[in-house]
C-alpha atoms as a PDB file:
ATOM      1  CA  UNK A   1      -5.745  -7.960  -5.120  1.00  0.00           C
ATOM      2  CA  UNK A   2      -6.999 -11.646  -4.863  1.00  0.00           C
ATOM      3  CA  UNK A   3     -10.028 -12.464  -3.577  1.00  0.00           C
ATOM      4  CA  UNK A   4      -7.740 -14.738  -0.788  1.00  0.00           C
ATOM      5  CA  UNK A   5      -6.220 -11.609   0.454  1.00  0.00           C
ATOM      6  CA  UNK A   6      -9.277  -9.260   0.218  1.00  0.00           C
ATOM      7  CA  UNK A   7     -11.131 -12.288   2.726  1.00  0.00           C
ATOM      8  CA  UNK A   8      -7.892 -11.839   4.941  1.00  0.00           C
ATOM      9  CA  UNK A   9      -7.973  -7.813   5.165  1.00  0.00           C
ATOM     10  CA  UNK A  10     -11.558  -8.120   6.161  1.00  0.00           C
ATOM     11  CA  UNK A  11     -11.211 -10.910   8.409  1.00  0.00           C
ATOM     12  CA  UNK A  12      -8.877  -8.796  10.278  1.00  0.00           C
ATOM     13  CA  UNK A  13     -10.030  -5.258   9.914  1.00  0.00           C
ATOM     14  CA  UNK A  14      -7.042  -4.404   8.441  1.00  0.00           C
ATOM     15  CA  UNK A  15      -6.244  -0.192   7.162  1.00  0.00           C
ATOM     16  CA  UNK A  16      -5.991  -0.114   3.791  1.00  0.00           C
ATOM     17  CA  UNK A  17      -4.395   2.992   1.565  1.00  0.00           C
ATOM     18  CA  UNK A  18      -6.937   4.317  -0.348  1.00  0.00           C
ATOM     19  CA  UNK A  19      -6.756   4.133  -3.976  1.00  0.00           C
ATOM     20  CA  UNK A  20      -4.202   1.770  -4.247  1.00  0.00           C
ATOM     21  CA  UNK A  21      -5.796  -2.111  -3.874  1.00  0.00           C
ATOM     22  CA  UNK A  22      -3.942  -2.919  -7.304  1.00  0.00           C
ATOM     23  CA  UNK A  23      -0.395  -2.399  -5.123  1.00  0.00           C
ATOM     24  CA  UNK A  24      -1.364  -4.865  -2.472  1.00  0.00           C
ATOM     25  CA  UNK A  25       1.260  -7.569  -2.661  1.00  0.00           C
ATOM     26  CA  UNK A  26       0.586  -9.650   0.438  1.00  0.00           C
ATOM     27  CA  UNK A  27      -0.050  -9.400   3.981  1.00  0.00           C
ATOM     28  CA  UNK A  28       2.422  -9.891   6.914  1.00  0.00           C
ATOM     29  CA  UNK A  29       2.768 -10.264  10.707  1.00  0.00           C
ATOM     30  CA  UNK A  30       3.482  -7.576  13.241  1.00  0.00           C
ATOM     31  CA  UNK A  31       2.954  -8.406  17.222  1.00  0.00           C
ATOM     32  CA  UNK A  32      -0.053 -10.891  16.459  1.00  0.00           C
ATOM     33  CA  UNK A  33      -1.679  -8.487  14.190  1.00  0.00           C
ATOM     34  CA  UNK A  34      -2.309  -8.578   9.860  1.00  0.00           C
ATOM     35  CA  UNK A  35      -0.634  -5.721   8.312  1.00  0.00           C
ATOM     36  CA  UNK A  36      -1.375  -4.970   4.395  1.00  0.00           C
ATOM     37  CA  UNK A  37       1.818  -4.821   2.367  1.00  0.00           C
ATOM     38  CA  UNK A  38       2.112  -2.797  -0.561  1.00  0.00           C
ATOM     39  CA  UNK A  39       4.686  -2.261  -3.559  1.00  0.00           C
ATOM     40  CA  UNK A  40       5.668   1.026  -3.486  1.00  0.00           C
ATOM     41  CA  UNK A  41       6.374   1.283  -7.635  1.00  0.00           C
ATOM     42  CA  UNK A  42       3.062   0.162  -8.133  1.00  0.00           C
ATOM     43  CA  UNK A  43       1.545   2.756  -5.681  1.00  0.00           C
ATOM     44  CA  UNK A  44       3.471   5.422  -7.576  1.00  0.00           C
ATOM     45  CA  UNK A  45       2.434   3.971 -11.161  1.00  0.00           C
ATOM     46  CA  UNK A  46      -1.545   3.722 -10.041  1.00  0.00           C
ATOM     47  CA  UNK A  47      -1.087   7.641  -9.029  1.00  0.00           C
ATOM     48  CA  UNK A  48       0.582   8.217 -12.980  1.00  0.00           C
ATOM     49  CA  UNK A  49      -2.289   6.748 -14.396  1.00  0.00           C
ATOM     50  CA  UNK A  50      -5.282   7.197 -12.362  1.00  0.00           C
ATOM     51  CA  UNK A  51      -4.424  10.808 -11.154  1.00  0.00           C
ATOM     52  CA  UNK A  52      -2.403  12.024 -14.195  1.00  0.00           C
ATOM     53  CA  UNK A  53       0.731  13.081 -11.861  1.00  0.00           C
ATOM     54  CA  UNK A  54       4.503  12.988 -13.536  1.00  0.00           C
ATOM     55  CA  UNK A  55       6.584  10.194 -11.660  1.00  0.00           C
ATOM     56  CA  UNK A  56       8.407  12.785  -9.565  1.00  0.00           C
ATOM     57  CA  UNK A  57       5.234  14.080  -8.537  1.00  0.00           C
ATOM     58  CA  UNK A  58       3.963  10.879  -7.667  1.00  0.00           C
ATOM     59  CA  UNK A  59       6.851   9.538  -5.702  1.00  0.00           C
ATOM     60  CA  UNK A  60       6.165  12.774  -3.133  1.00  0.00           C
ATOM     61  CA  UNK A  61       3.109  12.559  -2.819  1.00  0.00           C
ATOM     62  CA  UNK A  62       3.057   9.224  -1.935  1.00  0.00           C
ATOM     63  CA  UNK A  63       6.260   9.463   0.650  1.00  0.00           C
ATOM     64  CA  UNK A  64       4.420  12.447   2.415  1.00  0.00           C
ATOM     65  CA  UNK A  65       0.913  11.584   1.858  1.00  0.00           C
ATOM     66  CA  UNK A  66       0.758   7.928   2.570  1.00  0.00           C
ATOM     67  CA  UNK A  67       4.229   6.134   3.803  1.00  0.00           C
ATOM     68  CA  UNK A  68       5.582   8.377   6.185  1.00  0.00           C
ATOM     69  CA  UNK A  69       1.962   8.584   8.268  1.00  0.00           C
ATOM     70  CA  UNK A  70       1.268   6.403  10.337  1.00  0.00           C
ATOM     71  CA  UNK A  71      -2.040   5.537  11.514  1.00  0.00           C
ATOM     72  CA  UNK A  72      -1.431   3.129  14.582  1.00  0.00           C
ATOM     73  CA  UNK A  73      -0.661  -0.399  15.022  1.00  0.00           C
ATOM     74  CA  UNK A  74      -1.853  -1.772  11.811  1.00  0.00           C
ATOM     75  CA  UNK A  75      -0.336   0.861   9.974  1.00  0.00           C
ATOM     76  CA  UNK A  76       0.079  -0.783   6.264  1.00  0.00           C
ATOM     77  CA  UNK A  77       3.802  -1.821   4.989  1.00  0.00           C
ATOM     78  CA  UNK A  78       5.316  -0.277   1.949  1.00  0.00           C
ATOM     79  CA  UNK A  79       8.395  -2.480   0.368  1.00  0.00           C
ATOM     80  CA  UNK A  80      10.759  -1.403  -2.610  1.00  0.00           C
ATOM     81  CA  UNK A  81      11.066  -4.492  -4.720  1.00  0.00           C
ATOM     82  CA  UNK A  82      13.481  -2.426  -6.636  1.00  0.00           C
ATOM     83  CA  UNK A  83      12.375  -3.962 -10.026  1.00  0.00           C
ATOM     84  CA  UNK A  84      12.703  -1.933 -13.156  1.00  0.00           C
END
């Protein structure tokens, strides 16, 4: 994460996914408020390497665990940039 964007997510109070700053790609808009936005591959490759979990593994827990809740209005954005 750059030190621009880490001023902006404070600025605005913004949630942020624990354990996963290296994934933050940008931020965006939604109805006036800043949303973090993530990479998804690079959420799924922090949890291979930091928590030791096979790629399968990973991809769940991260679908059930983190995308798929949602935590109000500035509930993060994750994108598939569907690089390989």
């Amino acid at each position: 994460m750059t030190q621009e964007i880490k001023e902006v997510l404070e600025e605005n109070d913004c949630v942020i996914a624990d354990g996963f700053n290296d994934a933050i790609i940008g931020t965006c808009q939604r109805d006036g408020e800043v949303i973090v936005v993530y990479d998804i591959s690079k959420c799924i490759d922090s949890l291979v390497k930091d928590d030791g979990m096979e790629y399968q593994e990973a991809e769940e827990f991260l679908y059930f665990n983190t995308i798929n809740c949602y935590v109000g209005e500035r509930t993060p954005i994750f994108i598939d940039t569907h690089k390989e």
